[in-house]
N, C-alpha and C. Protein backbone atom coordinates (compact mmCIF):
# COMPACT_ATOMS: atom_id res chain seq x y z
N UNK A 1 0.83 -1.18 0.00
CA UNK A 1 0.00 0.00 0.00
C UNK A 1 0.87 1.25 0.00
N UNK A 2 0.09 2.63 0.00
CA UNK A 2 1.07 3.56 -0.54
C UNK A 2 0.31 4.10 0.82
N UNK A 3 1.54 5.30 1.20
CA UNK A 3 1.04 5.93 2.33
C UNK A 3 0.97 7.64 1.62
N UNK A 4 -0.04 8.39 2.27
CA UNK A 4 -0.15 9.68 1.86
C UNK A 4 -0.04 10.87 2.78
N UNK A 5 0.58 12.04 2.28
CA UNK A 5 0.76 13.04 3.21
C UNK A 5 0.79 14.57 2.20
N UNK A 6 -0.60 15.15 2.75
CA UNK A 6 -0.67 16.36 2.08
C UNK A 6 0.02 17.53 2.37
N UNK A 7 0.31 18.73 1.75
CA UNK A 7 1.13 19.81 2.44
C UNK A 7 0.50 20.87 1.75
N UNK A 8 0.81 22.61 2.06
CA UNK A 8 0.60 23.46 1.56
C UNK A 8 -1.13 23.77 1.67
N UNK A 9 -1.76 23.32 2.34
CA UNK A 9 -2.75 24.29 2.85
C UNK A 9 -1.85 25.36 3.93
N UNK A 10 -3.35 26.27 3.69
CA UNK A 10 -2.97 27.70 4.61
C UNK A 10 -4.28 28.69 4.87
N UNK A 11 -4.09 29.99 5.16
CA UNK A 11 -4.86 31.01 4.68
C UNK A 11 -4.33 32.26 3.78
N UNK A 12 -6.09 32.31 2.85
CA UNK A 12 -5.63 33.05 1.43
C UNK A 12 -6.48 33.78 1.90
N UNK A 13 -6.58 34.97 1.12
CA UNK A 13 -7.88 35.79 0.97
C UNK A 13 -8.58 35.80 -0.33
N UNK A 14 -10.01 35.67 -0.24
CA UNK A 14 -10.47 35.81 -1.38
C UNK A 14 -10.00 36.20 -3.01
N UNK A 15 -10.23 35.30 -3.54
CA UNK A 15 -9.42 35.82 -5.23
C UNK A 15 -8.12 34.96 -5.16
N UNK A 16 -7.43 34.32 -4.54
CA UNK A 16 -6.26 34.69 -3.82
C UNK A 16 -6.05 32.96 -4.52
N UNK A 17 -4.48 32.05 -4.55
CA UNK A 17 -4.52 31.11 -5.17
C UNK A 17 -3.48 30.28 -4.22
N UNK A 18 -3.95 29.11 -4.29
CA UNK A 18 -2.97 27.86 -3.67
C UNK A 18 -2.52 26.56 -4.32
N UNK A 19 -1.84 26.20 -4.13
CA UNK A 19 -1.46 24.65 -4.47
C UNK A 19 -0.75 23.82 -3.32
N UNK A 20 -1.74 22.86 -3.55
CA UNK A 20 -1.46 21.73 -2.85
C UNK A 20 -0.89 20.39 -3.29
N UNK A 21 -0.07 19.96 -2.51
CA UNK A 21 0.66 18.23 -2.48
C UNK A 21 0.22 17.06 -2.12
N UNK A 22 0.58 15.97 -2.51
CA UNK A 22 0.09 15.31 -2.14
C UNK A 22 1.37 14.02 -1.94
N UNK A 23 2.39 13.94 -1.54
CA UNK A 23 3.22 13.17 -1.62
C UNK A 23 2.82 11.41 -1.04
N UNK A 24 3.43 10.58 -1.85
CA UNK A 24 3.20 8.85 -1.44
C UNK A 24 4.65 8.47 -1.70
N UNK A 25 4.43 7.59 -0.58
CA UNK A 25 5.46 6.86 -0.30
C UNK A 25 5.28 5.08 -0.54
N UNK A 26 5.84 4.37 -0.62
CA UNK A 26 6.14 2.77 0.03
C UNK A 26 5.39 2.03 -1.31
N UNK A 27 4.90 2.48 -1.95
CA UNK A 27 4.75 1.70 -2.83
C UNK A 27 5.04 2.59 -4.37
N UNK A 28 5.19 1.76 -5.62
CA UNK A 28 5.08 2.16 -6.89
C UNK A 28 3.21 3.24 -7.23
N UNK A 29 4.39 4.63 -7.39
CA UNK A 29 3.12 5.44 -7.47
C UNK A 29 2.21 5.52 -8.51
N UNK A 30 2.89 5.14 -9.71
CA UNK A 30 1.77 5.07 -11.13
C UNK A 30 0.94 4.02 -11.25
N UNK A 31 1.17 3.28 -10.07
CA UNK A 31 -0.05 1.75 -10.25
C UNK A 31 -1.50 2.75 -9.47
N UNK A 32 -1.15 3.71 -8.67
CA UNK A 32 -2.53 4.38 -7.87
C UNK A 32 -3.37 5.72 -8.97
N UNK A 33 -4.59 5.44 -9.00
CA UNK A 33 -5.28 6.66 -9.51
C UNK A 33 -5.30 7.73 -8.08
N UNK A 34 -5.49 8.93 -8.38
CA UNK A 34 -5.29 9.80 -7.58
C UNK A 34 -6.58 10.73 -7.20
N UNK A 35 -7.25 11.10 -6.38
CA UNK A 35 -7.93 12.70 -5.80
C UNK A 35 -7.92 12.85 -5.19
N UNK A 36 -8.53 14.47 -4.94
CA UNK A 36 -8.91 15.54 -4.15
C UNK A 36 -10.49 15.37 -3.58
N UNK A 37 -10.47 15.48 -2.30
CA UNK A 37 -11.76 15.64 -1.70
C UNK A 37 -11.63 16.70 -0.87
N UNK A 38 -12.94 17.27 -0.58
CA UNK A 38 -12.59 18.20 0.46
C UNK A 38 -14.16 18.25 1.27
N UNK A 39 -13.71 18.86 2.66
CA UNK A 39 -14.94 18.66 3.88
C UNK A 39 -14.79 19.76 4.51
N UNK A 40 -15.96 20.55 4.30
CA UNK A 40 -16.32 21.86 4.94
C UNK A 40 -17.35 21.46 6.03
N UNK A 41 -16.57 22.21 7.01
CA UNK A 41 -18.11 22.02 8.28
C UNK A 41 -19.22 22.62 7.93
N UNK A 42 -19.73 21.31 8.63
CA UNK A 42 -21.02 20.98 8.59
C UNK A 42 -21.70 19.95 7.55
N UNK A 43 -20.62 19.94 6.37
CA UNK A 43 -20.85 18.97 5.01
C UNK A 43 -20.24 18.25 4.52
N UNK A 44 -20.56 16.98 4.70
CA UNK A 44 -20.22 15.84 3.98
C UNK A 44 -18.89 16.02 2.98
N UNK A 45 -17.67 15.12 3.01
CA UNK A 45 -16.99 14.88 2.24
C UNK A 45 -17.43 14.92 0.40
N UNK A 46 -16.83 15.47 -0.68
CA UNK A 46 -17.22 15.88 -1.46
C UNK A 46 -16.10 15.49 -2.59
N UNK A 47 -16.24 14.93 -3.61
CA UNK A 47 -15.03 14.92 -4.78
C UNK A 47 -14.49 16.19 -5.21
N UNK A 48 -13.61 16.57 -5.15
CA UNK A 48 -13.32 17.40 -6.06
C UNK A 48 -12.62 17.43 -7.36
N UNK A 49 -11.57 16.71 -7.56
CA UNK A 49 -11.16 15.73 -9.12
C UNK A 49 -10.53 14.93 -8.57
N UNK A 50 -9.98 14.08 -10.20
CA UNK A 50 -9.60 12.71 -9.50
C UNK A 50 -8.79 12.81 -11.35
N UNK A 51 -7.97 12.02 -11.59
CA UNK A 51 -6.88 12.05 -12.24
C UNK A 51 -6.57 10.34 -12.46
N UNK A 52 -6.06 9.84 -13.57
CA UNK A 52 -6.18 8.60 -13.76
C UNK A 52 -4.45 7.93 -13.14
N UNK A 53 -4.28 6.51 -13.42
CA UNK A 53 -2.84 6.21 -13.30
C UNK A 53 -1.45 7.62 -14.20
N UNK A 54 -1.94 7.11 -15.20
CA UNK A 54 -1.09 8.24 -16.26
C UNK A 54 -1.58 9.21 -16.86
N UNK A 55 -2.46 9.66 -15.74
CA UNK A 55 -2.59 11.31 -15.90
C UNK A 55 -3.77 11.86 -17.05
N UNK A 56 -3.63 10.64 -17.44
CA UNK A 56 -4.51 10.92 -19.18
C UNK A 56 -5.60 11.11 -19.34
N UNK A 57 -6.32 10.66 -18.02
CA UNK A 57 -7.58 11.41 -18.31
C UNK A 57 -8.54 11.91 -16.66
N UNK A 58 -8.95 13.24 -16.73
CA UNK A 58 -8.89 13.93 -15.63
C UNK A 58 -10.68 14.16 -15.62
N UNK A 59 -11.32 14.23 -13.86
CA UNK A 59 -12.56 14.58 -13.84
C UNK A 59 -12.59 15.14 -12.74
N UNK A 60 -13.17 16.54 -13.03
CA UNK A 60 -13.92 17.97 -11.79
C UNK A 60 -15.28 17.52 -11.59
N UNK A 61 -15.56 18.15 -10.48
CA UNK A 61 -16.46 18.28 -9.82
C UNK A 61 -17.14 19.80 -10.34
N UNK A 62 -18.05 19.70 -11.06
CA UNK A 62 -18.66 20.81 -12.20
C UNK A 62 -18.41 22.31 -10.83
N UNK A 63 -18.32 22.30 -9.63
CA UNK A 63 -18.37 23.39 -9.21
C UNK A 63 -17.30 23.67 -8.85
N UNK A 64 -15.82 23.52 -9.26
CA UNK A 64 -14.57 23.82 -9.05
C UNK A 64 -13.86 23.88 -10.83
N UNK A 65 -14.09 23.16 -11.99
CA UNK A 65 -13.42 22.90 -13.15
C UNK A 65 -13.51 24.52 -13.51
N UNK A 66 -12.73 24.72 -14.40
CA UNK A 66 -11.93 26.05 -14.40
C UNK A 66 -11.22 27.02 -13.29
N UNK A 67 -11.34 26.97 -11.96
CA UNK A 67 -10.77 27.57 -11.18
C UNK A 67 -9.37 26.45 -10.74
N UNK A 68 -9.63 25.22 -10.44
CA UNK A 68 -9.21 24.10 -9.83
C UNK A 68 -8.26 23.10 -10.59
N UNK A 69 -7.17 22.97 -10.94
CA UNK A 69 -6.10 22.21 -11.83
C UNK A 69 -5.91 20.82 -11.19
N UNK A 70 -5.77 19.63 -11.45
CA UNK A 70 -5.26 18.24 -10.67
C UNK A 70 -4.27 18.12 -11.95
N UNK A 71 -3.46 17.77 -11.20
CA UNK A 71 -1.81 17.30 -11.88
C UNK A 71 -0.97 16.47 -11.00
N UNK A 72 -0.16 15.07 -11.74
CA UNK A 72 0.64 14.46 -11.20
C UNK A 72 1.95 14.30 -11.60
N UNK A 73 3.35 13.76 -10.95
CA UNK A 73 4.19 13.82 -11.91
C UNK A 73 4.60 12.95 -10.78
N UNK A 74 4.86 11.30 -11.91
CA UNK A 74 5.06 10.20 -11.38
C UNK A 74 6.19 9.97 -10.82
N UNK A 75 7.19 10.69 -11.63
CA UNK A 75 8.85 10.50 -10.73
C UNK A 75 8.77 11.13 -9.83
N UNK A 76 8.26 12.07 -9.16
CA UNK A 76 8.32 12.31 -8.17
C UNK A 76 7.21 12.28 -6.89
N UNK A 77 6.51 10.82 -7.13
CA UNK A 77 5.75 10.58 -6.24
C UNK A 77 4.22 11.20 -5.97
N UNK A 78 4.21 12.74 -6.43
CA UNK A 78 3.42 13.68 -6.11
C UNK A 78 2.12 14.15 -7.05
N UNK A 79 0.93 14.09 -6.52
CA UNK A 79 -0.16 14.62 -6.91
C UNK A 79 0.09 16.32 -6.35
N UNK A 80 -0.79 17.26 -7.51
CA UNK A 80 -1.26 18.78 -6.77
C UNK A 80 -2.54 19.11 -7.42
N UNK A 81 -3.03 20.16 -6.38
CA UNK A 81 -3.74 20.64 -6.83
C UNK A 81 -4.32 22.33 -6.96
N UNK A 82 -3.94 22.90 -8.19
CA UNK A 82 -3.78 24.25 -8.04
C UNK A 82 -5.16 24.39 -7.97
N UNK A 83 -4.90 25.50 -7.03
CA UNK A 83 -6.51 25.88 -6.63
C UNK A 83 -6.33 27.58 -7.06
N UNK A 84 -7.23 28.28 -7.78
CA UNK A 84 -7.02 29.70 -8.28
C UNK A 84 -8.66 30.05 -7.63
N UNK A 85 -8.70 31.36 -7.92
CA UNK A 85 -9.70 32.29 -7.46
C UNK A 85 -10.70 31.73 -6.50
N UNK A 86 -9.73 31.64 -5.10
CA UNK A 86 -10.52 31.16 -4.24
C UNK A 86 -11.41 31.70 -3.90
N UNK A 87 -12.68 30.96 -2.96
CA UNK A 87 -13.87 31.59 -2.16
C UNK A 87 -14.17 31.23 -0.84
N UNK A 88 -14.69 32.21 0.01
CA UNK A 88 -14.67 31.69 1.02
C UNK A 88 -15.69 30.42 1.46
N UNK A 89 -16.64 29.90 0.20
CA UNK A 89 -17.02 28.80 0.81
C UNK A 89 -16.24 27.85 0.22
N UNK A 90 -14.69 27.43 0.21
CA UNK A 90 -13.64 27.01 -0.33
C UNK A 90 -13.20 26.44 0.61
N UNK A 91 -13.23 26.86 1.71
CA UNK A 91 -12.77 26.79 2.86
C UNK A 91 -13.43 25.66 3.56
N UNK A 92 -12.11 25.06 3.80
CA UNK A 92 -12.49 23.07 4.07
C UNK A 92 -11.17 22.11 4.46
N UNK A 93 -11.30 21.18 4.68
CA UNK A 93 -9.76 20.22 4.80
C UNK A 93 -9.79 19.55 3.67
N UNK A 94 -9.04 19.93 2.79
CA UNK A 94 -8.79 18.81 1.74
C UNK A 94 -7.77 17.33 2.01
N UNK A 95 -7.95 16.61 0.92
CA UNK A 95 -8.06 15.15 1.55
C UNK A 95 -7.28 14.94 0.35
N UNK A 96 -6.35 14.25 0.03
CA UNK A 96 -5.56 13.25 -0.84
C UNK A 96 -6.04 11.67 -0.90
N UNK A 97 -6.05 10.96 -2.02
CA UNK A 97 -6.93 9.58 -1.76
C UNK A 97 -5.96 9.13 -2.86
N UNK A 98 -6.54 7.99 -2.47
CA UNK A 98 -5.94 6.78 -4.01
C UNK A 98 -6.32 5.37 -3.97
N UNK A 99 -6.56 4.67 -5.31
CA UNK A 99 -6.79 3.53 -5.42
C UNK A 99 -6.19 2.92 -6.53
N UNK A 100 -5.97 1.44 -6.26
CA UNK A 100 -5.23 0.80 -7.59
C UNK A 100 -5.79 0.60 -8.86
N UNK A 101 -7.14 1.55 -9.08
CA UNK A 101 -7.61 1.15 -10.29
C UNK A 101 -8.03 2.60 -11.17
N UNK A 102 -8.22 2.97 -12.15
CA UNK A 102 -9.02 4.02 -12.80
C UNK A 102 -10.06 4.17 -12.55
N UNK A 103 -11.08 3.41 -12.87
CA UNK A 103 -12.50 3.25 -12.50
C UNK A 103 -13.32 2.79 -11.31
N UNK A 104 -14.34 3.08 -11.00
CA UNK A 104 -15.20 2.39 -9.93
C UNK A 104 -15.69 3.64 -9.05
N UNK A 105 -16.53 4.78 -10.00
CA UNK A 105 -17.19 5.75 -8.89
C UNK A 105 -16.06 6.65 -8.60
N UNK A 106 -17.00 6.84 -7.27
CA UNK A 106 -15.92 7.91 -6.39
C UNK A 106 -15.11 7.14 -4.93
N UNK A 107 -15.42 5.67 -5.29
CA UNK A 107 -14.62 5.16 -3.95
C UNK A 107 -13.26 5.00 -3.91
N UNK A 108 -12.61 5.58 -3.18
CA UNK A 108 -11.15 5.62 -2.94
C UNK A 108 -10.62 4.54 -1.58
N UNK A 109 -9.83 4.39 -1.62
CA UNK A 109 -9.22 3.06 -0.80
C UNK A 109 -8.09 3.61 0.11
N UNK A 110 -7.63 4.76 -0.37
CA UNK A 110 -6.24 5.17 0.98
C UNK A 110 -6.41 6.64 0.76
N UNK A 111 -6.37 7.18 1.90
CA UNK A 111 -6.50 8.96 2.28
C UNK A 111 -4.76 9.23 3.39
N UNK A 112 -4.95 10.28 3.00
CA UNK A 112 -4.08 11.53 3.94
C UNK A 112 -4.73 11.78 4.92
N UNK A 113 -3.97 12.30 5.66
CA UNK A 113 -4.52 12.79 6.85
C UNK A 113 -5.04 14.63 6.58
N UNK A 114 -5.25 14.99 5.63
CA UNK A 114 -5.47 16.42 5.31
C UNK A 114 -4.69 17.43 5.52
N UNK A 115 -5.44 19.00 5.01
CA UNK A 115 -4.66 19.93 5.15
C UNK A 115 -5.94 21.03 5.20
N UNK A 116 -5.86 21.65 5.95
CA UNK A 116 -6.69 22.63 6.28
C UNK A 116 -6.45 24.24 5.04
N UNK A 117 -7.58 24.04 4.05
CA UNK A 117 -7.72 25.69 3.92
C UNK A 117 -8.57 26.34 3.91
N UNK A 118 -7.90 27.84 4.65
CA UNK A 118 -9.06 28.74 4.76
C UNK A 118 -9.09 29.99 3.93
N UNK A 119 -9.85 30.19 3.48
CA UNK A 119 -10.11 31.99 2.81
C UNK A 119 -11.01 32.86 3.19
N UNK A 120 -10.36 33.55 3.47
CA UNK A 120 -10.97 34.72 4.19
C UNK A 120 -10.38 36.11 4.01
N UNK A 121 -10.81 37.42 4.20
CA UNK A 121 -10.68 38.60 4.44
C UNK A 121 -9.97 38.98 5.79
């Protein structure tokens, strides 16, 4: 199994842009498909994209695609996710996930322990 550890949450202010990591370890990283989830209080865990083994083919969550980038780069272990013209209902712990397959929904099989971001004024 691969282990995960997100980095680069923070606080932005509105408009304002981030990117996040997603580094794995212990196992071969191009056998795992990759996403982003994120959980704002009070609401349920939520997809936000998800990215295949080799990158090749990518899916948003219709209320983030154009603001929100998912990108991986296999030699170096690491998923990101540029996040541009943030909002403050943006503001959530995002989640790193992965599973050994491309397909099957939105169920993911291994998470991070998160990263908190907030936007605000």
């Amino acid at each position: 199994q691969v282990q995960l550890g997100e980095s680069g949450g923070g606080l932005v202010q509105p408009g304002g842009s981030l990117r996040l990591s997603c580094a794995a370890s212990g196992r071969t990283f191009s056998v795992y498909a990759m996403a982003w989830f994120r959980q704002a209080p009070g609401k349920e865990r939520e997809l936000i994209a998800a990215i295949s083994k080799s990158g090749g083919v990518i899916n948003y969550a219709p209320f983030v695609k154009g603001r929100f980038t998912i990108s991986r780069e296999n030699a170096k272990n690491t998923v990101y996710l540029q996040m541009n013209s943030l909002k403050p209902e943006d503001t959530a712990v995002y989640y790193c996930a992965a599973r050994d397959r491309d397909y099957g929904g939105s169920s993911y099989d291994l998470w991070g322990q998160g990263t908190q971001v907030t936007v605000s004024s």
